[in-house]
N, C-alpha and C. Protein backbone atom coordinates (compact mmCIF):
# COMPACT_ATOMS: atom_id res chain seq x y z
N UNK A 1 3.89 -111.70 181.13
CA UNK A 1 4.81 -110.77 181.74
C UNK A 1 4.45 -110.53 183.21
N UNK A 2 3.31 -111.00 183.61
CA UNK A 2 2.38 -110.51 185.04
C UNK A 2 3.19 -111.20 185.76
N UNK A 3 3.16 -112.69 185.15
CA UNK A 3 4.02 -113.75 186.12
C UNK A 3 5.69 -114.08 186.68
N UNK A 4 6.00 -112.82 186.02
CA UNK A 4 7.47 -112.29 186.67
C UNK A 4 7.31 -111.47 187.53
N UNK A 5 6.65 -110.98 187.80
CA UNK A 5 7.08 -110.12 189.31
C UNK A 5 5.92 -110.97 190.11
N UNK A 6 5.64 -111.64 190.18
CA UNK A 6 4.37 -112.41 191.16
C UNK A 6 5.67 -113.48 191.61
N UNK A 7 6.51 -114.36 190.32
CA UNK A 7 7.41 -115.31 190.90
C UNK A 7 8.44 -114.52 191.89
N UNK A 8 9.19 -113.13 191.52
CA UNK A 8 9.99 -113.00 192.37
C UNK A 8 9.55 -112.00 193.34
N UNK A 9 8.44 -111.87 193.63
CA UNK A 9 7.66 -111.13 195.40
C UNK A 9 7.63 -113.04 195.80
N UNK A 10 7.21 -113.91 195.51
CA UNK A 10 7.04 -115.16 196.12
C UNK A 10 8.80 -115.69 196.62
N UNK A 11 10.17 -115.56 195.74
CA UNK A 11 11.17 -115.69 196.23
C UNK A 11 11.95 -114.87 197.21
N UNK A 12 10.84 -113.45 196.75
CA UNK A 12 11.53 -112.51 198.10
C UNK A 12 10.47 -113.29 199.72
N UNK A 13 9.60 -113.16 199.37
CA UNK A 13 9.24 -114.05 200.96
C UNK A 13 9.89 -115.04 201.31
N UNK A 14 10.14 -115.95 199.92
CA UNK A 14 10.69 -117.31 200.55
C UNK A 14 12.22 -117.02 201.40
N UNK A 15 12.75 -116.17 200.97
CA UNK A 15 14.18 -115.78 200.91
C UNK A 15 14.39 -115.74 202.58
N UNK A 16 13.00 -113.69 202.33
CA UNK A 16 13.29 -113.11 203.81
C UNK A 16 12.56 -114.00 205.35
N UNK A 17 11.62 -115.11 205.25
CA UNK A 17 11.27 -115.93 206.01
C UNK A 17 12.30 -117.17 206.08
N UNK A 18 12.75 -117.15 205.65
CA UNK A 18 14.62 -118.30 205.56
C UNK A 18 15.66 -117.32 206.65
N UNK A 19 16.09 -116.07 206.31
CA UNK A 19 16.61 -115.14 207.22
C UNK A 19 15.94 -115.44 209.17
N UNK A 20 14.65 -115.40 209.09
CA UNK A 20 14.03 -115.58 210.12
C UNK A 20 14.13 -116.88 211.07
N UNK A 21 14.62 -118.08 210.44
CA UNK A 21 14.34 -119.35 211.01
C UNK A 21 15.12 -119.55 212.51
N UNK A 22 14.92 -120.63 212.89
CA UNK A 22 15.61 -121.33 213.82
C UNK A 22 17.05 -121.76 213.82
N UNK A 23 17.43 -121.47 212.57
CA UNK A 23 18.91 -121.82 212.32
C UNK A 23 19.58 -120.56 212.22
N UNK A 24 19.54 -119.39 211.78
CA UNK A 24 19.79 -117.87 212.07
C UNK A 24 20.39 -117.74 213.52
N UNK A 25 21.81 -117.86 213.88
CA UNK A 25 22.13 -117.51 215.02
C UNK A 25 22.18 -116.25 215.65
N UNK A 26 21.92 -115.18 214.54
CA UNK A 26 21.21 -113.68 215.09
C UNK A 26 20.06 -113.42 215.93
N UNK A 27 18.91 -114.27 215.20
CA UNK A 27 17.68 -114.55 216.04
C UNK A 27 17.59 -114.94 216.84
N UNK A 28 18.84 -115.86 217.58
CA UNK A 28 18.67 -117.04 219.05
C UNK A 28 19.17 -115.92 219.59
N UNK A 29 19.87 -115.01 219.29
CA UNK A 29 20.59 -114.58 220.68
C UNK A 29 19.74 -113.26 221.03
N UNK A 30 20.21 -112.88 222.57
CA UNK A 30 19.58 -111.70 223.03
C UNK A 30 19.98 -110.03 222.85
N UNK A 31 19.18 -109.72 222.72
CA UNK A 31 20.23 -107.87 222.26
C UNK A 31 19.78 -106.98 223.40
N UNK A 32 20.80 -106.20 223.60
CA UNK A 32 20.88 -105.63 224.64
C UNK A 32 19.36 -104.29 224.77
N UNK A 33 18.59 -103.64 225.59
CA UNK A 33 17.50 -103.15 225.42
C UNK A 33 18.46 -101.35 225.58
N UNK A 34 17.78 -100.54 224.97
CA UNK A 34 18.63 -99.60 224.86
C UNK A 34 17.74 -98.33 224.75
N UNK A 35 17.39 -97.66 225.80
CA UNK A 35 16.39 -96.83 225.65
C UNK A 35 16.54 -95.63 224.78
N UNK A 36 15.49 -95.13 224.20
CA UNK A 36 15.51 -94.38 223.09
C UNK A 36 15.93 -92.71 223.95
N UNK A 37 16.45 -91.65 223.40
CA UNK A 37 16.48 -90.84 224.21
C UNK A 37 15.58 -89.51 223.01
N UNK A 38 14.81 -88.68 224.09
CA UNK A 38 13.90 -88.21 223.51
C UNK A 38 14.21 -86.57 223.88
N UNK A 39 14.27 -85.52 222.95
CA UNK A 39 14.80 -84.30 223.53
C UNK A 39 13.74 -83.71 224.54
N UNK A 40 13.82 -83.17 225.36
CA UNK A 40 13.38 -82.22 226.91
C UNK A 40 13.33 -80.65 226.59
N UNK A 41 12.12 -80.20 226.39
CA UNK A 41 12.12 -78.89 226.21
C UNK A 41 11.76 -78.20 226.79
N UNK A 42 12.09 -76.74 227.79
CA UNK A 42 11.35 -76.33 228.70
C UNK A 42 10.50 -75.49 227.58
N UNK A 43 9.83 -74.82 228.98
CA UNK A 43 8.48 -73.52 228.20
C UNK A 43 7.26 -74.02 228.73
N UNK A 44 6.36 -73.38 227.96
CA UNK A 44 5.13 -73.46 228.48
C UNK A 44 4.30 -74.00 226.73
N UNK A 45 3.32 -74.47 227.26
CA UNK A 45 2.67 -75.17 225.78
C UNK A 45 0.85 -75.57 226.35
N UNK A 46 0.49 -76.33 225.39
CA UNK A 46 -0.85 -77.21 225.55
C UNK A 46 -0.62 -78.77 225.38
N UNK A 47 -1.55 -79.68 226.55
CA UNK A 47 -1.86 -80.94 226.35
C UNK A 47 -2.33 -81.64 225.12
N UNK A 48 -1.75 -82.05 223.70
CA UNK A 48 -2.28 -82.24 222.45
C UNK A 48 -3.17 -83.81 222.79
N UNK A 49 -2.62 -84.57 223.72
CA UNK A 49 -3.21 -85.89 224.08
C UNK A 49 -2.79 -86.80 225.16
N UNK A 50 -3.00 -87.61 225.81
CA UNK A 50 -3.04 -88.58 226.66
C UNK A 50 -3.18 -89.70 226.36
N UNK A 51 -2.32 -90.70 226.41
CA UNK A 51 -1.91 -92.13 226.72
C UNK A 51 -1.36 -92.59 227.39
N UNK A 52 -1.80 -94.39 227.92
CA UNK A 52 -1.34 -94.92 228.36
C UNK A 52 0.15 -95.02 228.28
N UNK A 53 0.97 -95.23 228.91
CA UNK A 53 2.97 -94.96 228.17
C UNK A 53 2.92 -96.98 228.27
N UNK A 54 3.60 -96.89 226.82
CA UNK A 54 4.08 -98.25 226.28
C UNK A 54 4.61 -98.93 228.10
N UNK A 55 4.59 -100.23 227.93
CA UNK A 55 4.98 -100.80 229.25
C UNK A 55 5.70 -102.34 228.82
N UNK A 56 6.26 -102.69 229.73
CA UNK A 56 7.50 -103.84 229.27
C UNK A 56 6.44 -105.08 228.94
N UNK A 57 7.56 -105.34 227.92
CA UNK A 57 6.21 -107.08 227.44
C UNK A 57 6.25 -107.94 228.59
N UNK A 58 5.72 -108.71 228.61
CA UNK A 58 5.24 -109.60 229.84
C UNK A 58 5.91 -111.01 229.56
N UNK A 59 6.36 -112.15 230.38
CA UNK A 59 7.05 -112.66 230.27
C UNK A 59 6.09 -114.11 229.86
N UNK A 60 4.85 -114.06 229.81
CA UNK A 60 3.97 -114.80 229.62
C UNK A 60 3.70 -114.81 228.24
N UNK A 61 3.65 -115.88 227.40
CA UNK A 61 3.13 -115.82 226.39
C UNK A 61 1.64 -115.58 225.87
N UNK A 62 1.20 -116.15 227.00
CA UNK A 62 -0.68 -116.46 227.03
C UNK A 62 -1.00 -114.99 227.79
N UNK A 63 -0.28 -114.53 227.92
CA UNK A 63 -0.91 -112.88 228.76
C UNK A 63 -2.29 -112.57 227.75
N UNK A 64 -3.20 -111.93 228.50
CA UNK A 64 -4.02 -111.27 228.20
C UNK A 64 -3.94 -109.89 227.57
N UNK A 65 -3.07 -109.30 228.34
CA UNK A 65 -2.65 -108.08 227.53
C UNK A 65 -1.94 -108.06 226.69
N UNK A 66 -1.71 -106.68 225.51
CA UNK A 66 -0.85 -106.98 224.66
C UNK A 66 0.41 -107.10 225.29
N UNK A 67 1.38 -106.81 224.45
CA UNK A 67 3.27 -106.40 224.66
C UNK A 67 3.18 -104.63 225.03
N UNK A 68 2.40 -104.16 224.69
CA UNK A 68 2.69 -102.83 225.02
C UNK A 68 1.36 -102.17 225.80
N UNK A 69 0.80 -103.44 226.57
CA UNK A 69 -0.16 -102.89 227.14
C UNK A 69 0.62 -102.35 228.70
N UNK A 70 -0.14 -100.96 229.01
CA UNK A 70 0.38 -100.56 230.33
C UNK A 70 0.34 -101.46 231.95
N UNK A 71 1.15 -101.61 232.80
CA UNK A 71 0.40 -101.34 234.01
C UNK A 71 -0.53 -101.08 234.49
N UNK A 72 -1.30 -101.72 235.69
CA UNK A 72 -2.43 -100.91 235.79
C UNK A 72 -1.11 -99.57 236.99
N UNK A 73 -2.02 -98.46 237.09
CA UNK A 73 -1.28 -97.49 237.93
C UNK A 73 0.20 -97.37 237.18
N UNK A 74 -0.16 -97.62 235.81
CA UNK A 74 1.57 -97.04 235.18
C UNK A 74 1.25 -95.43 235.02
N UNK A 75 2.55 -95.71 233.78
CA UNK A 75 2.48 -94.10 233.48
C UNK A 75 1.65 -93.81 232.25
N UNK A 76 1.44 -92.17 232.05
CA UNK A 76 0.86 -91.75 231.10
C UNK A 76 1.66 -91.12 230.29
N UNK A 77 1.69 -91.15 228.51
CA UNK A 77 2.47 -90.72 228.14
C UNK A 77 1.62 -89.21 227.60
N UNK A 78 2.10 -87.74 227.69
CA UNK A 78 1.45 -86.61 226.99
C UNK A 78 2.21 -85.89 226.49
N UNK A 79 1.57 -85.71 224.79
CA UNK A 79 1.89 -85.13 224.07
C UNK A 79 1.86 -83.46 224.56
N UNK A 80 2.86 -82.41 224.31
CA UNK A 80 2.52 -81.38 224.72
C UNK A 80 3.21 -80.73 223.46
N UNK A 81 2.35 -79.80 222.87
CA UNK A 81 2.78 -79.13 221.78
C UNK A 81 3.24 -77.46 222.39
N UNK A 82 4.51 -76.82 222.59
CA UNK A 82 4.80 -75.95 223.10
C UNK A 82 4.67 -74.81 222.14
N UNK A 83 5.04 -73.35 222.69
CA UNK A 83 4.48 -72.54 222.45
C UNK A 83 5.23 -71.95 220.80
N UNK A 84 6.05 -72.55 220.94
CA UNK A 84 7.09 -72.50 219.38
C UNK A 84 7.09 -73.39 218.44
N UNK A 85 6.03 -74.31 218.86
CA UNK A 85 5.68 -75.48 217.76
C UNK A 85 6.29 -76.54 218.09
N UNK A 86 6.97 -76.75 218.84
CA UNK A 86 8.20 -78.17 219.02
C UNK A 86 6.76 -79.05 219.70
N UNK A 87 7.07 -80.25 219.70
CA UNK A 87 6.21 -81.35 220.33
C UNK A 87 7.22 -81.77 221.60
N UNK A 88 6.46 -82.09 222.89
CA UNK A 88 7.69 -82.73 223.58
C UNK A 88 6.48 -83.89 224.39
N UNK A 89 7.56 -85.11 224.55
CA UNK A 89 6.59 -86.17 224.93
C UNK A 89 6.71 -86.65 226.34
N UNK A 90 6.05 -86.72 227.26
CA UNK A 90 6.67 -86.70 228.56
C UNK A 90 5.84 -87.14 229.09
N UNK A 91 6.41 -88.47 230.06
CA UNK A 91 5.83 -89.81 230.47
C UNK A 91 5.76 -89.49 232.02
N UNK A 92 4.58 -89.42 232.84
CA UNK A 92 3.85 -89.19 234.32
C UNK A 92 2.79 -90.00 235.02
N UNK A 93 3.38 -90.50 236.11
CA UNK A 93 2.15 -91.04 236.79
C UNK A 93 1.48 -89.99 236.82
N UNK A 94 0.98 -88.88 237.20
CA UNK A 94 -0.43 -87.88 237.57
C UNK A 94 -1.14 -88.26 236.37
N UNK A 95 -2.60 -88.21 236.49
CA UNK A 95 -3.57 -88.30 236.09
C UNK A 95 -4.28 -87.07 235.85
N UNK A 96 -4.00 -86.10 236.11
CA UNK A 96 -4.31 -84.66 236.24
C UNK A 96 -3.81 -83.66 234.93
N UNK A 97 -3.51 -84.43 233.67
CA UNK A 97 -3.64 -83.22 232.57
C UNK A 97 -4.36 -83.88 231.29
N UNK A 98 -5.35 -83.21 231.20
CA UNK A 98 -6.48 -83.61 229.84
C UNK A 98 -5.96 -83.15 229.01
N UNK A 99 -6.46 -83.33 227.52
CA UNK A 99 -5.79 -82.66 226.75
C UNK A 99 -7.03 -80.90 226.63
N UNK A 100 -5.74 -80.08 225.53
CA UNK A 100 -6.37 -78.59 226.21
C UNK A 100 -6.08 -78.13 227.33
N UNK A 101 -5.14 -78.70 227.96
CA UNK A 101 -4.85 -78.11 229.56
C UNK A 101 -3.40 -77.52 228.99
N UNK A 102 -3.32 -75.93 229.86
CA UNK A 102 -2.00 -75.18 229.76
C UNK A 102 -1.11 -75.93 230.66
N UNK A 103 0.11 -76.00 229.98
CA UNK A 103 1.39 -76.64 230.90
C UNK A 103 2.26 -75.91 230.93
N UNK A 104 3.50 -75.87 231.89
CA UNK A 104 4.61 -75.24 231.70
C UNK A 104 5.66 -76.56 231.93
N UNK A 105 7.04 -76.68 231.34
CA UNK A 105 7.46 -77.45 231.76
C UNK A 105 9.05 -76.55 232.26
N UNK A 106 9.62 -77.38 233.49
CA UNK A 106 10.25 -76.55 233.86
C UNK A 106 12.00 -77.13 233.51
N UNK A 107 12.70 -76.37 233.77
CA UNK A 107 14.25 -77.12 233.92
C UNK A 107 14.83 -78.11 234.91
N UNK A 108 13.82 -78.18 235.73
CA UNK A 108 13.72 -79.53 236.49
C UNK A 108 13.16 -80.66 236.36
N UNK A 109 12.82 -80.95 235.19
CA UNK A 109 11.61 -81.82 234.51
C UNK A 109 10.30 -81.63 235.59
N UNK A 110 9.72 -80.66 235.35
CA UNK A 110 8.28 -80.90 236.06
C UNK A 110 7.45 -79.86 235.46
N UNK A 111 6.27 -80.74 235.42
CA UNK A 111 5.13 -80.58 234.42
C UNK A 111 4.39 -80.01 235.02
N UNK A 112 3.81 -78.92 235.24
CA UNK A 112 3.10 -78.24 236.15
C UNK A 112 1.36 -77.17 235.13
N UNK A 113 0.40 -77.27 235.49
CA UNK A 113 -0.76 -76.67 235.12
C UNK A 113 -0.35 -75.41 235.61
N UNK A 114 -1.09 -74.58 234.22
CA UNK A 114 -0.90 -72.96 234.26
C UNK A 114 -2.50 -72.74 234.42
C-alpha cells in the first residue's frame, strides 16, 4: 500500500517538471515586473530591524552575488513596529537608524529620529 503514494508523488514531479520545459510557451515569454504596493503609516514607533532592501537581479548569470543581493550604497530596508502595533516597512538610503531607535514617520514620507 506504501507504494501508491510514492508512485503518484513520482508522477506529480514528472507531470509538474513537464509544465516547466522548453516547450511551455508561458515560460519563454516575458511578464511584465509589477511592483508590490505596501501600506504607509504615519506615527511614531521603534526600529524592529535593518536590512539590506532586495535589489534587481543582475543580468549576469555567473554574478557573484545573489539575485537579491543589494547594491553596494543601495537601500536599507527597516522594519518599524509603530506605536499601535501595525508594522510598516520602509526602504532608505540613510544609514542612521539601528534597531531600538525611536522614529516618527511623517505624512511626507520621512523617517525622522525622536
Amino acid at each position: 500500500m506504501i507504494k501508491i503514494p510514492a508512485r503518484l508523488s513520482i508522477l506529480a514531479v514528472a507531470v509538474l517538471g513537464a509544465c516547466a520545459g522548453p516547450n511551455n510557451p508561458a515560460s519563454t515569454e516575458s511578464m511584465p515586473v509589477v511592483a508590490q504596493q505596501v501600506p504607509y503609516y504615519t506615527g511614531t514607533g521603534v526600529v524592529q530591524w535593518v536590512r539590506p532592501a532586495p535589489g534587481m537581479a543582475s543580468a549576469g548569470a555567473g554574478s557573484a552575488r545573489g539575485a537579491a543581493a543589494p547594491e553596494p550604497g543601495g537601500l536599507n530596508r527597516v522594519a518599524i513596529r509603530l506605536d499601535d502595533g501595525r508594522m510598516v516597512y520602509v526602504d532608505t538610503p540613510s544609514r542612521d537608524f539601528a534597531p531600538g531607535t525611536r522614529v516618527q514617520l511623517s505624512e511626507n514620507f520621512e523617517i525622522r529620529r525622536l
